[in-house]
N, C-alpha and C. Protein backbone atom coordinates (compact mmCIF):
# COMPACT_ATOMS: atom_id res chain seq x y z
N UNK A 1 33.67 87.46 -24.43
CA UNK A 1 34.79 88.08 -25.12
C UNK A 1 34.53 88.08 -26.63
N UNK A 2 35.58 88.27 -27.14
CA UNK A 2 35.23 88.65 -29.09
C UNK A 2 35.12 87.58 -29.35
N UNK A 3 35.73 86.40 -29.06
CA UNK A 3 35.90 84.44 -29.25
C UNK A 3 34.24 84.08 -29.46
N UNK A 4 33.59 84.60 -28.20
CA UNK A 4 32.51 84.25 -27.92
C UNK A 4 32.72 83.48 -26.34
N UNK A 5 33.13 83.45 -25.67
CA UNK A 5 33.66 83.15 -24.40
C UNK A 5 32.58 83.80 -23.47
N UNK A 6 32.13 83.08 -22.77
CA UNK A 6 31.07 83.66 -21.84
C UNK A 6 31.35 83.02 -19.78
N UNK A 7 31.14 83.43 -18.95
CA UNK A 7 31.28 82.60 -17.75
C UNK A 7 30.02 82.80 -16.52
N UNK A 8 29.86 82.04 -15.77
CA UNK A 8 29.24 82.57 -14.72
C UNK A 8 29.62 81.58 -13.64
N UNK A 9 29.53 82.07 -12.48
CA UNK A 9 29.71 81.32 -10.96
C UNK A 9 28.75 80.69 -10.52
N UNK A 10 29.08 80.04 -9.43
CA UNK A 10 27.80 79.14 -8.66
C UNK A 10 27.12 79.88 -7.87
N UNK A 11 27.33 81.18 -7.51
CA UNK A 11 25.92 81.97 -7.05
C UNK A 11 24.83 82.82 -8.02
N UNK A 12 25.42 82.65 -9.15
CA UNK A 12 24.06 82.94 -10.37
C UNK A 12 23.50 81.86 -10.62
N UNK A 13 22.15 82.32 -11.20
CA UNK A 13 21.06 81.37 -11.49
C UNK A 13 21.33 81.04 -12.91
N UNK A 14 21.85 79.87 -12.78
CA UNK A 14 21.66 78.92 -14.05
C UNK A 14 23.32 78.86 -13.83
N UNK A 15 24.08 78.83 -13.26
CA UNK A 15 25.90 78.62 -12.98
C UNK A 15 25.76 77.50 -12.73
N UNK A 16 26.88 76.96 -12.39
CA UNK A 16 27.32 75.81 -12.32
C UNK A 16 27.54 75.39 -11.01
N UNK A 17 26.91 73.68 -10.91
CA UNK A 17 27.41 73.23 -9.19
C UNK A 17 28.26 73.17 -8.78
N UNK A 18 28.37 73.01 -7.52
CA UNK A 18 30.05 73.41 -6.86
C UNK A 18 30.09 71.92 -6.27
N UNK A 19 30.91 70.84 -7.16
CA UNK A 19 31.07 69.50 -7.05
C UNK A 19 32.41 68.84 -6.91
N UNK A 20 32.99 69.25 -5.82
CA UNK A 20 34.76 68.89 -5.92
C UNK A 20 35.38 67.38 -6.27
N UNK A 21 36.48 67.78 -7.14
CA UNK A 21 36.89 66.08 -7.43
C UNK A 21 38.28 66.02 -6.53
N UNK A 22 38.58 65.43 -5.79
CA UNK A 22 39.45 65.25 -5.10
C UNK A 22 40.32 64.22 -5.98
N UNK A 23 41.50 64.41 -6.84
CA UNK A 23 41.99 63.42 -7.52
C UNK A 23 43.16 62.80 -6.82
N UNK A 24 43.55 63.18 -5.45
CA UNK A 24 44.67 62.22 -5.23
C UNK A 24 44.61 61.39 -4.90
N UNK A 25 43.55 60.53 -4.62
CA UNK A 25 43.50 58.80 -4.64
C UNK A 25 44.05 58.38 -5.82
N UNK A 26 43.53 58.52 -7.27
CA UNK A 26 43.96 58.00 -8.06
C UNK A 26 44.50 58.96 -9.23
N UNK A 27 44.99 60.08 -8.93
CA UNK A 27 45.64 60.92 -10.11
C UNK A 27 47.29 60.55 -9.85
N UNK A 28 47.75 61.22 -11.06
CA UNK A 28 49.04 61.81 -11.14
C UNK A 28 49.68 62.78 -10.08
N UNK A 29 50.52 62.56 -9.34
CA UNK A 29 51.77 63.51 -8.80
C UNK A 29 52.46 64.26 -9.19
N UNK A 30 52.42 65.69 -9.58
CA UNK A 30 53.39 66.36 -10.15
C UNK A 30 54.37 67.34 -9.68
N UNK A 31 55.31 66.52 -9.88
CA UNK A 31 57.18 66.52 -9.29
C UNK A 31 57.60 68.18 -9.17
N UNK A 32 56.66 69.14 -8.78
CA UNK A 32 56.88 70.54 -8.52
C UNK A 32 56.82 70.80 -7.18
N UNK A 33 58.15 71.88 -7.25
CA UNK A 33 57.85 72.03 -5.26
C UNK A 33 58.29 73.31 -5.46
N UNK A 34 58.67 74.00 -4.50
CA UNK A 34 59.48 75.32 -4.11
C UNK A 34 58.48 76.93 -4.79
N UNK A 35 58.97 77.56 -5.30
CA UNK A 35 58.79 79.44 -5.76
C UNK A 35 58.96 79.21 -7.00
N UNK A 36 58.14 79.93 -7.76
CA UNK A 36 58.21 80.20 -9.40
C UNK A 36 58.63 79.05 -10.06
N UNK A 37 58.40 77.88 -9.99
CA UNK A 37 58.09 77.14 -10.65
C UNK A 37 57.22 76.28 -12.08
N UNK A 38 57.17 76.25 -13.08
CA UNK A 38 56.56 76.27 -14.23
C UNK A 38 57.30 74.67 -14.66
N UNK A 39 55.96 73.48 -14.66
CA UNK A 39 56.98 72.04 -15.32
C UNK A 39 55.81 71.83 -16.40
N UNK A 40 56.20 70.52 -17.26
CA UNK A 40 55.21 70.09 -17.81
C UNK A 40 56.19 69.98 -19.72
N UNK A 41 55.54 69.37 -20.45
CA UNK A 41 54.15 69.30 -20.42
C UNK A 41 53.56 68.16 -19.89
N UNK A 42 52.58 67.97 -19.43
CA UNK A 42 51.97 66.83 -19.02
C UNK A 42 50.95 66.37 -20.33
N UNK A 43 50.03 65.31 -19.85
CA UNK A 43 49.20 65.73 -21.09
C UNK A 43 47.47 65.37 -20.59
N UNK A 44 46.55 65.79 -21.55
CA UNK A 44 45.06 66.30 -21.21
C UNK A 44 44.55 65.36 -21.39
N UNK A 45 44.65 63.96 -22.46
CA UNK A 45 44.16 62.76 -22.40
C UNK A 45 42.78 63.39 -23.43
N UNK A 46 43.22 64.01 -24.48
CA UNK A 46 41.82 64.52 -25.59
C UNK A 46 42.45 66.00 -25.81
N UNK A 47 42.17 66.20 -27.08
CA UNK A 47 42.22 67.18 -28.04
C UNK A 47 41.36 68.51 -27.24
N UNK A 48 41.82 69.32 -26.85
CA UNK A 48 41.00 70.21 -25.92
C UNK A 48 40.72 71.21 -26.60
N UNK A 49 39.89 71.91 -27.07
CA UNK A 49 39.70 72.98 -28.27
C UNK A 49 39.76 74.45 -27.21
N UNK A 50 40.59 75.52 -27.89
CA UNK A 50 40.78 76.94 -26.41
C UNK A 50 41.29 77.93 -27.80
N UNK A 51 40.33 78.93 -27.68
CA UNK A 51 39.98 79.94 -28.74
C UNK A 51 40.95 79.54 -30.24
N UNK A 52 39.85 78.15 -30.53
CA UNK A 52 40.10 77.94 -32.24
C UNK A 52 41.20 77.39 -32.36
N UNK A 53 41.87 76.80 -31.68
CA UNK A 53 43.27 75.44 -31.94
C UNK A 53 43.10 74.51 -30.67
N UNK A 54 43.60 73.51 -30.62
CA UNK A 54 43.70 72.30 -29.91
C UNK A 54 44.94 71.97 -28.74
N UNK A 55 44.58 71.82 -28.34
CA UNK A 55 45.93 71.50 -27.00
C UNK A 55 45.58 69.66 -26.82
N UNK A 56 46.42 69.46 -26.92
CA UNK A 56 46.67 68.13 -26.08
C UNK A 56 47.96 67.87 -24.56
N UNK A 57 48.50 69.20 -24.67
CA UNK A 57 49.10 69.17 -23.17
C UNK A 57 49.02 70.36 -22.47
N UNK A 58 49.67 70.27 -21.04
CA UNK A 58 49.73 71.78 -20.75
C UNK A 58 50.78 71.75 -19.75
N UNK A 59 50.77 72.42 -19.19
CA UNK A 59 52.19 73.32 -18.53
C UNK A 59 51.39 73.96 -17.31
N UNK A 60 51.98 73.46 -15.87
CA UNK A 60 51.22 74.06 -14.76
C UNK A 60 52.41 74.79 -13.36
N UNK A 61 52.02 76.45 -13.02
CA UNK A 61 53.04 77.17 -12.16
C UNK A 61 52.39 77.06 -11.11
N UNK A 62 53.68 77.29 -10.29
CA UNK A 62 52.92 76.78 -9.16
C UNK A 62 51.90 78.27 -8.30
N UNK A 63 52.66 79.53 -9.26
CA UNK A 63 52.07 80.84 -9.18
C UNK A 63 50.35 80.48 -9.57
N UNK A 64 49.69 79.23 -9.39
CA UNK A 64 48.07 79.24 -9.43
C UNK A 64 47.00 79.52 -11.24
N UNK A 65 48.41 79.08 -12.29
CA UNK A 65 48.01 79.40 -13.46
C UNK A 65 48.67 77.98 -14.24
N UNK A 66 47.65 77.88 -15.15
CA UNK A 66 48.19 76.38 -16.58
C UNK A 66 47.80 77.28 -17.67
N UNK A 67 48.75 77.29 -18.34
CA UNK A 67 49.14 77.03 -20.27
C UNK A 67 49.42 75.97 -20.56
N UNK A 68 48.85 76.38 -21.72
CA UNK A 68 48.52 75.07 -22.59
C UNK A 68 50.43 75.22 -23.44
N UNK A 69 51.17 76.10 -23.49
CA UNK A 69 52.01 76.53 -24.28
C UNK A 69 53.12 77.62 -23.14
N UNK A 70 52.92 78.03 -22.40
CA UNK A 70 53.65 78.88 -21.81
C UNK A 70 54.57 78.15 -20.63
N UNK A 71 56.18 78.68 -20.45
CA UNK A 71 56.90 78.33 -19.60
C UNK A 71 57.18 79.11 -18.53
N UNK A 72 56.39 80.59 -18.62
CA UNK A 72 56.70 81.77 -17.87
C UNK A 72 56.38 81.45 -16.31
N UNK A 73 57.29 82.29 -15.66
CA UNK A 73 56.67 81.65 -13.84
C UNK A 73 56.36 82.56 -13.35
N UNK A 74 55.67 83.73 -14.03
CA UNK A 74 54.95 85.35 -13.32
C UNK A 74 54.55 84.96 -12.19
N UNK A 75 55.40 86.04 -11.32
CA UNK A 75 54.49 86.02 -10.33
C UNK A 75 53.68 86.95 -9.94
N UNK A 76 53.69 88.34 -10.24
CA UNK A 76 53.03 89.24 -10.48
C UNK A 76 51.68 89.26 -11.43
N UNK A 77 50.52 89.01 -10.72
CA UNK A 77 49.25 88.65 -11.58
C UNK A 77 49.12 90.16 -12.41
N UNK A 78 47.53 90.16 -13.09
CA UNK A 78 47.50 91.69 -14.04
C UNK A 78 46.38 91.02 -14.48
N UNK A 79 45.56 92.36 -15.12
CA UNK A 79 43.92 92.16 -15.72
C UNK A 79 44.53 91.42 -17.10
N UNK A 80 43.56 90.84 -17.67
CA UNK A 80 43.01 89.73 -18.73
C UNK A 80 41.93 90.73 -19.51
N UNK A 81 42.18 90.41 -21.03
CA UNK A 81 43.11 90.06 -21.28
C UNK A 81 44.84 91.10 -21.33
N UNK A 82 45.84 90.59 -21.83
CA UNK A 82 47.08 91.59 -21.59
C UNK A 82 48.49 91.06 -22.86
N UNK A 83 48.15 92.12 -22.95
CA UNK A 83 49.65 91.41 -24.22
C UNK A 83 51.51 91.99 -23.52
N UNK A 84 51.56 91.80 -22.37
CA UNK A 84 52.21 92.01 -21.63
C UNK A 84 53.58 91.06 -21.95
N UNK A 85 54.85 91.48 -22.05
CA UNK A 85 55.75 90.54 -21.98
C UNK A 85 55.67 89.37 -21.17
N UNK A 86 55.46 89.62 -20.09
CA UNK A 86 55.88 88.85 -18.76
C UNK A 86 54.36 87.91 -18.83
N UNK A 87 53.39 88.24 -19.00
CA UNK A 87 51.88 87.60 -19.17
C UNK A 87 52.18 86.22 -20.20
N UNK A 88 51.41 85.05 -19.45
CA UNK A 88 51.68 84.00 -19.97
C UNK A 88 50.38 83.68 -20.95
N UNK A 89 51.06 83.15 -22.30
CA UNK A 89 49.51 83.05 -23.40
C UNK A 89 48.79 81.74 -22.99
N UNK A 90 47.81 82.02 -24.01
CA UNK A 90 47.21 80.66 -23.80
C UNK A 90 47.15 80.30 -22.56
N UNK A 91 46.18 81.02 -21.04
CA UNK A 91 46.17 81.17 -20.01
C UNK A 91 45.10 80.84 -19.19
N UNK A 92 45.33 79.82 -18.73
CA UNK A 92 44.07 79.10 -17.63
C UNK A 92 43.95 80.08 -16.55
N UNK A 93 43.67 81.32 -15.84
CA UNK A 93 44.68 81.84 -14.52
C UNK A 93 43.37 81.32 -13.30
N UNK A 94 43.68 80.16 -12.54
CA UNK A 94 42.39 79.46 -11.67
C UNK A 94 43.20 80.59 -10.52
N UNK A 95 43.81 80.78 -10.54
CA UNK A 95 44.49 82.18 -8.91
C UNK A 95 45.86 82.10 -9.04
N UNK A 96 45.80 83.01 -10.06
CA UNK A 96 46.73 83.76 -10.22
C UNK A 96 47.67 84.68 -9.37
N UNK A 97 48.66 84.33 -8.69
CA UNK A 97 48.90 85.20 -7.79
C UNK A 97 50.35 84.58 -7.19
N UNK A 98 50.92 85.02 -6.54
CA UNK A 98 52.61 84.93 -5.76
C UNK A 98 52.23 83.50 -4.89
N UNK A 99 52.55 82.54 -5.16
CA UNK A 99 51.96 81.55 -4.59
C UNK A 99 53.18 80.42 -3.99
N UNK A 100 53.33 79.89 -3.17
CA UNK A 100 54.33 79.09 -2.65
C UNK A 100 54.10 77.75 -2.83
N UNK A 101 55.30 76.70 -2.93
CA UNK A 101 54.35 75.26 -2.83
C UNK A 101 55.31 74.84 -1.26
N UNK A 102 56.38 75.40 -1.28
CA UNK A 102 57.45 75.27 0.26
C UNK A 102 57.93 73.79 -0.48
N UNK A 103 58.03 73.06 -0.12
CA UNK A 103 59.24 71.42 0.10
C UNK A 103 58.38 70.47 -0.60
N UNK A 104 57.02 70.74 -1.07
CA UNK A 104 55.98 69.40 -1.27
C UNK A 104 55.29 69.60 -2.29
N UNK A 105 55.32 68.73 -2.71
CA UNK A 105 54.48 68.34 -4.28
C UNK A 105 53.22 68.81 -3.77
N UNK A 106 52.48 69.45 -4.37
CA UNK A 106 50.99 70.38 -4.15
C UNK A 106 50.09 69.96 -5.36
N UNK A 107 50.42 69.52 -6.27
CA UNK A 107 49.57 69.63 -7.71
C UNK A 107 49.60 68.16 -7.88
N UNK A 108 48.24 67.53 -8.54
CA UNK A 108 48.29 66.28 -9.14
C UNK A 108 47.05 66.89 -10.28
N UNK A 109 47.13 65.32 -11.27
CA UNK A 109 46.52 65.67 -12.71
C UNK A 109 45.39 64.25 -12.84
N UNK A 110 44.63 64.43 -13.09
CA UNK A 110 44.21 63.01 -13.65
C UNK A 110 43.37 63.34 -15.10
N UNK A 111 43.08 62.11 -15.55
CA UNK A 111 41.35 62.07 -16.96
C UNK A 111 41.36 60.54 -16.78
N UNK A 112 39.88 61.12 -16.39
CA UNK A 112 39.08 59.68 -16.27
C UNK A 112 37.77 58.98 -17.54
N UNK A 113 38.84 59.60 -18.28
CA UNK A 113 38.05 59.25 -19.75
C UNK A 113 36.75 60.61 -20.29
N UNK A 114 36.27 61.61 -19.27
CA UNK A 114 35.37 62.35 -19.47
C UNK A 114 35.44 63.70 -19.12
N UNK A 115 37.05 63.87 -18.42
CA UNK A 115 37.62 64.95 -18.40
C UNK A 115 38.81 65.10 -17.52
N UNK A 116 39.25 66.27 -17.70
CA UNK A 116 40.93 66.33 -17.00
C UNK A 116 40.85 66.92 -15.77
N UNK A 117 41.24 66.71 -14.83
CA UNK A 117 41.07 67.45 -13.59
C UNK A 117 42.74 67.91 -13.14
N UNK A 118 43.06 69.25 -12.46
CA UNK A 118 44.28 70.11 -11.99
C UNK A 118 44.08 70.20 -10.95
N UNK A 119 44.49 69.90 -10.17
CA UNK A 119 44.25 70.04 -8.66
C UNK A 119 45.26 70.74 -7.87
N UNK A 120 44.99 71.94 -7.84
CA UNK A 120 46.22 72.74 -6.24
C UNK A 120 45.54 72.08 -5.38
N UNK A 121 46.88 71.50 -4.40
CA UNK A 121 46.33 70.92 -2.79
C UNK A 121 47.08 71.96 -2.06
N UNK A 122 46.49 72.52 -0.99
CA UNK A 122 47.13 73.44 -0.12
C UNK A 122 48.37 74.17 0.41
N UNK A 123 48.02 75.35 -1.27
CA UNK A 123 49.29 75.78 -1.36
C UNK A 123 49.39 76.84 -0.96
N UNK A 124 50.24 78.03 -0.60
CA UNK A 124 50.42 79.14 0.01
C UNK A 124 50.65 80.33 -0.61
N UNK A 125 50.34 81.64 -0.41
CA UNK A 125 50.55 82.60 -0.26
C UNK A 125 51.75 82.63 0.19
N UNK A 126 52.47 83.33 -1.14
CA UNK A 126 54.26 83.59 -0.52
C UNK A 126 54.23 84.62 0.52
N UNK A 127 54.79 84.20 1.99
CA UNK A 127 55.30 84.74 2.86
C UNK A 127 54.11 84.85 3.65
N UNK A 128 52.85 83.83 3.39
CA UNK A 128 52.01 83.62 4.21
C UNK A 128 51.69 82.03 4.84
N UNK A 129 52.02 81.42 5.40
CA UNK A 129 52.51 79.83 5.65
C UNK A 129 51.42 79.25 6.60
N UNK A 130 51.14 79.78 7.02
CA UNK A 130 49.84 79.59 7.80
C UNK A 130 48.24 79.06 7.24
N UNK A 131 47.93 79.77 6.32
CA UNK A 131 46.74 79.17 5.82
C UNK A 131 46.48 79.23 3.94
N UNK A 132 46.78 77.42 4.16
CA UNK A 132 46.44 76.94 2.91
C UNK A 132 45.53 77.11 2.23
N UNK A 133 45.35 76.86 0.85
CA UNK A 133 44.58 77.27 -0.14
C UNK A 133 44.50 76.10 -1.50
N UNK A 134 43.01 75.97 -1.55
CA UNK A 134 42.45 73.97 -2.37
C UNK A 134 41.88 74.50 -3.50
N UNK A 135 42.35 74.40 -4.58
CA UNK A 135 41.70 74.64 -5.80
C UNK A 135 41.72 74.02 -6.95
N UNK A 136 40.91 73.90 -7.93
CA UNK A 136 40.98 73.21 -9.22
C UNK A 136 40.66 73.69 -10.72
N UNK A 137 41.19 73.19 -11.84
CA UNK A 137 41.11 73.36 -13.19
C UNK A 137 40.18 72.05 -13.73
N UNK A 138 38.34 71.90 -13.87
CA UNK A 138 38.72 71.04 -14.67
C UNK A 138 37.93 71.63 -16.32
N UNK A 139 38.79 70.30 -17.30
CA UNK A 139 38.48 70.91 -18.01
C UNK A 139 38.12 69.45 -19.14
N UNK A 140 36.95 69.83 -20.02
CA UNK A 140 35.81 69.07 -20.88
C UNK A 140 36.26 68.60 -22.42
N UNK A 141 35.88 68.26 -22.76
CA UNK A 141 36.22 67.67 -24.18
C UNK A 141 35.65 68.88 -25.13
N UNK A 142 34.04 69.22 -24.63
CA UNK A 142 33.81 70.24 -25.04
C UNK A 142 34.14 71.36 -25.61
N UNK A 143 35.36 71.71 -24.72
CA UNK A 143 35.74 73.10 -24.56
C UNK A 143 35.14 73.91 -22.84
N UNK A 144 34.44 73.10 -22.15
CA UNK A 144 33.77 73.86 -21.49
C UNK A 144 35.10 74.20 -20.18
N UNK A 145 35.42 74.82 -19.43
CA UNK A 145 36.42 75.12 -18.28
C UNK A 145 36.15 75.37 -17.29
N UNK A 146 35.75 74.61 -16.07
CA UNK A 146 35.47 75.06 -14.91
C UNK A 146 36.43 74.85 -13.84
N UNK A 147 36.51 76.24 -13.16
CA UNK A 147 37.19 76.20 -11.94
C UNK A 147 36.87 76.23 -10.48
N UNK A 148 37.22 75.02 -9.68
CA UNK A 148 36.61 74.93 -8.02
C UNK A 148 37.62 75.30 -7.27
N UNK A 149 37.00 75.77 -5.85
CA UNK A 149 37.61 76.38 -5.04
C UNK A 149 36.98 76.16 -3.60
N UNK A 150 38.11 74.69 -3.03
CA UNK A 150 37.52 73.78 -1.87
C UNK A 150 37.29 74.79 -0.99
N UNK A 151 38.71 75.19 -0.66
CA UNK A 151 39.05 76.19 0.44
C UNK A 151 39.92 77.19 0.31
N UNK A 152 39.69 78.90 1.10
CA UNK A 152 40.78 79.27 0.46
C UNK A 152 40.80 80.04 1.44
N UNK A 153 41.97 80.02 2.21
CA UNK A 153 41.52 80.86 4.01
C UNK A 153 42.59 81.63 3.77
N UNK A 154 43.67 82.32 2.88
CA UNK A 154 44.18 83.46 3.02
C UNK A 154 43.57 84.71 3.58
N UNK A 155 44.17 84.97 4.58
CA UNK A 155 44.09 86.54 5.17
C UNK A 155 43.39 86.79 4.22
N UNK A 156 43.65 87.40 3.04
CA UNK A 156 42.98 88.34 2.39
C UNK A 156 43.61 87.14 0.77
N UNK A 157 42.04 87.76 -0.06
CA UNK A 157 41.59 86.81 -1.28
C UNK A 157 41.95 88.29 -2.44
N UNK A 158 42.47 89.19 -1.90
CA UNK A 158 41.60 90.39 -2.92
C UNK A 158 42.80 90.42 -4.02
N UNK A 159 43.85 89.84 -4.09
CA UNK A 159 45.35 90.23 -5.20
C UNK A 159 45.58 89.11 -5.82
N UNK A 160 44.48 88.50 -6.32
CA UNK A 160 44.66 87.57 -7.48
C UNK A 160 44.00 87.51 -8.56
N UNK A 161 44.44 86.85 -9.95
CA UNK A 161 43.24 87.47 -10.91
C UNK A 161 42.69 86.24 -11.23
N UNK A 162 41.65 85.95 -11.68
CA UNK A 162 40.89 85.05 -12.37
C UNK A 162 40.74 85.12 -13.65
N UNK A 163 40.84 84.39 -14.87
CA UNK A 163 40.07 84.39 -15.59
C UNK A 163 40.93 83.77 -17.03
N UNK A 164 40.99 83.89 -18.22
CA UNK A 164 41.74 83.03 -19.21
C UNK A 164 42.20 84.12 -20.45
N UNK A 165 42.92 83.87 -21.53
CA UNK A 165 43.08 84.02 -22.55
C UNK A 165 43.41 83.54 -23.65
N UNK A 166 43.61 84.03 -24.44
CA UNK A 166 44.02 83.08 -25.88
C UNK A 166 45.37 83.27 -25.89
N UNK A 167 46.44 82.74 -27.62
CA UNK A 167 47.69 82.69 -27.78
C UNK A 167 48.11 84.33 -27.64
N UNK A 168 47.35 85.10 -28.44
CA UNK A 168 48.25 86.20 -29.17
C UNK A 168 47.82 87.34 -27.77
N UNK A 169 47.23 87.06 -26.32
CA UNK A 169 46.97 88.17 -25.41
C UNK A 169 45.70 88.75 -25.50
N UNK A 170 45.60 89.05 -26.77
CA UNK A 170 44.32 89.22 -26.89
C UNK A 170 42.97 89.56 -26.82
N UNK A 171 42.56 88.37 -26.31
CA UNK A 171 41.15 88.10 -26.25
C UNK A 171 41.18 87.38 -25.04
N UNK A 172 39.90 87.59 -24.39
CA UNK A 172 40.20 86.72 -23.01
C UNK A 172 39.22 86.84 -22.01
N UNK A 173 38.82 86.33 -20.97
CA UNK A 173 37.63 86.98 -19.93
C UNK A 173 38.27 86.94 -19.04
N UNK A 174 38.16 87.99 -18.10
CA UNK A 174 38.79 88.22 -16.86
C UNK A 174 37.33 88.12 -15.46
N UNK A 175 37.28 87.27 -15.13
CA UNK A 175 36.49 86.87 -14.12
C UNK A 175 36.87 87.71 -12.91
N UNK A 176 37.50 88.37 -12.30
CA UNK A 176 38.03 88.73 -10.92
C UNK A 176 39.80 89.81 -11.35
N UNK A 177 40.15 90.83 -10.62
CA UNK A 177 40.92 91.07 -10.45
C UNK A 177 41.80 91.86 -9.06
N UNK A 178 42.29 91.60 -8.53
CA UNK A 178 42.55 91.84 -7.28
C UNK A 178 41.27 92.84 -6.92
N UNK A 179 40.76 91.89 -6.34
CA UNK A 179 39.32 92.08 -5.57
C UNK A 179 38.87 90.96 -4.89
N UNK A 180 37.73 91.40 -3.67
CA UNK A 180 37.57 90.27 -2.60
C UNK A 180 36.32 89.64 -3.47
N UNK A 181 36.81 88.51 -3.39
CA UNK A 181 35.80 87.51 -4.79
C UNK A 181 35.47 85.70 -4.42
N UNK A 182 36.82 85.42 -4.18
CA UNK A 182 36.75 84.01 -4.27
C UNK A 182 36.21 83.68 -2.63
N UNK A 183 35.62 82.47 -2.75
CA UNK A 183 35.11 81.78 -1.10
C UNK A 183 35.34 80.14 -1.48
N UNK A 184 34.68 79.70 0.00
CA UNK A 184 34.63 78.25 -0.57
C UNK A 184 33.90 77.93 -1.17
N UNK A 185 33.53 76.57 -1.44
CA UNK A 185 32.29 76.07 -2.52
C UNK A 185 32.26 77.23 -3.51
N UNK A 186 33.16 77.76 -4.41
CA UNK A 186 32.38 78.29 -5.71
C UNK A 186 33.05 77.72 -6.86
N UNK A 187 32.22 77.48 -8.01
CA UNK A 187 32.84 77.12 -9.10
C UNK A 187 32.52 78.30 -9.79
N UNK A 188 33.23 78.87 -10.96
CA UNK A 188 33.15 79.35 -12.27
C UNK A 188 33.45 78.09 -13.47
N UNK A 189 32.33 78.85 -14.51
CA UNK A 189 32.22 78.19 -15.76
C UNK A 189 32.29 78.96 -17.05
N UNK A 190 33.63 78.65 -17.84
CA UNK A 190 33.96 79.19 -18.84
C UNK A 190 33.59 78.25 -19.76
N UNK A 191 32.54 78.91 -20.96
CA UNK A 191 32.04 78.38 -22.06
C UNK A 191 32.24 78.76 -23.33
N UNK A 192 32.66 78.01 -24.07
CA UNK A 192 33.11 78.70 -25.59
C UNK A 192 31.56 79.09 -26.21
N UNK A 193 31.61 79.41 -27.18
CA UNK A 193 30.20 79.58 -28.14
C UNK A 193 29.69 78.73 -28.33
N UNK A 194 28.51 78.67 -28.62
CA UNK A 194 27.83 77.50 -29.10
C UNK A 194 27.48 76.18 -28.13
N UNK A 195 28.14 76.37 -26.80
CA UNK A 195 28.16 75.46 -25.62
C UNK A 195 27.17 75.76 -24.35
């Protein structure tokens, strides 16, 4: 992107391994359940640098997206970047999309001193209840952002977007947009400049 923002997946050569952290042995629980949901802030445990300012907390929907700054509970995903009313800034989007959590806490958080880990545990496709979906945010002191994706057995993968932006809409990389993309075992790796 214009930032200098670059990414690649775990089926290109030189991407990143696909190494899942399972944090609910010892992470955080976070007290979100039900439709369109947006809580937080929680916090990152380090100064997180995301196109040229610092976050130390963030804000996680259960619609499959964290801001670092945003309270919005879109559920209607859209290409990256977007200066869209309804589009949330400062935008992690790990699957973006109409997403359910039903009656149960789905999300936990941890940092284990060397980075922050977001964890969706098997959450749903609104008005699809049947097959869950395991994914993660973690993210580096660096700046570096990678997203895993244990499992993801929705019918169909193709109406969600991937990818991030900055405060003002902007600027941003859009990794995926409703298209058949995501599987298991893949990570993407979002890298600032110079990283």
């Amino acid at each position: 992107d214009v930032f200098g923002y670059t990414y690649a997946d775990s089926d290109e050569q030189g991407g990143p391994v696909f190494g899942w952290f399972d944090i609910r042995p010892v992470g955080t629980q976070i007290p979100m359940t039900g439709d369109d949901t947006n809580t937080g802030p929680y916090p990152v445990g380090f100064d997180f640098p995301f196109y040229g300012k610092t976050f130390n907390s963030f804000r996680i929907c259960t619609n499959g997206f964290v801001s670092f700054t945003s309270t919005k509970t879109t559920l209607s995903n859209t290409t990256l970047p977007n200066t869209g009313s309804t589009v949330p800034e400062n935008l992690l989007a790990v699957f973006w999309d109409d997403m359910h959590f039903q009656t149960v806490q789905r999300a936990w958080y941890h940092n284990d001193g060397t980075k922050l880990v977001i964890q969706y545990q098997d959450v749903y496709k609104y008005g699809d209840y049947t097959h869950p979906n395991t994914f993660e945010i973690v993210l580096y002191p660096n700046g570096v952002i990678l997203y895993q994706y244990l499992s993801m057995t929705m019918t169909t993968t193709k109406s969600a977007t991937i990818g991030i932006h900055n405060k003002a809409k902007n600027d941003g990389l859009q990794d995926v947009y409703d298209a058949l993309y995501v599987k298991d075992n893949r990570a993407i790796r979002f890298k600032p400049p110079a990283r």
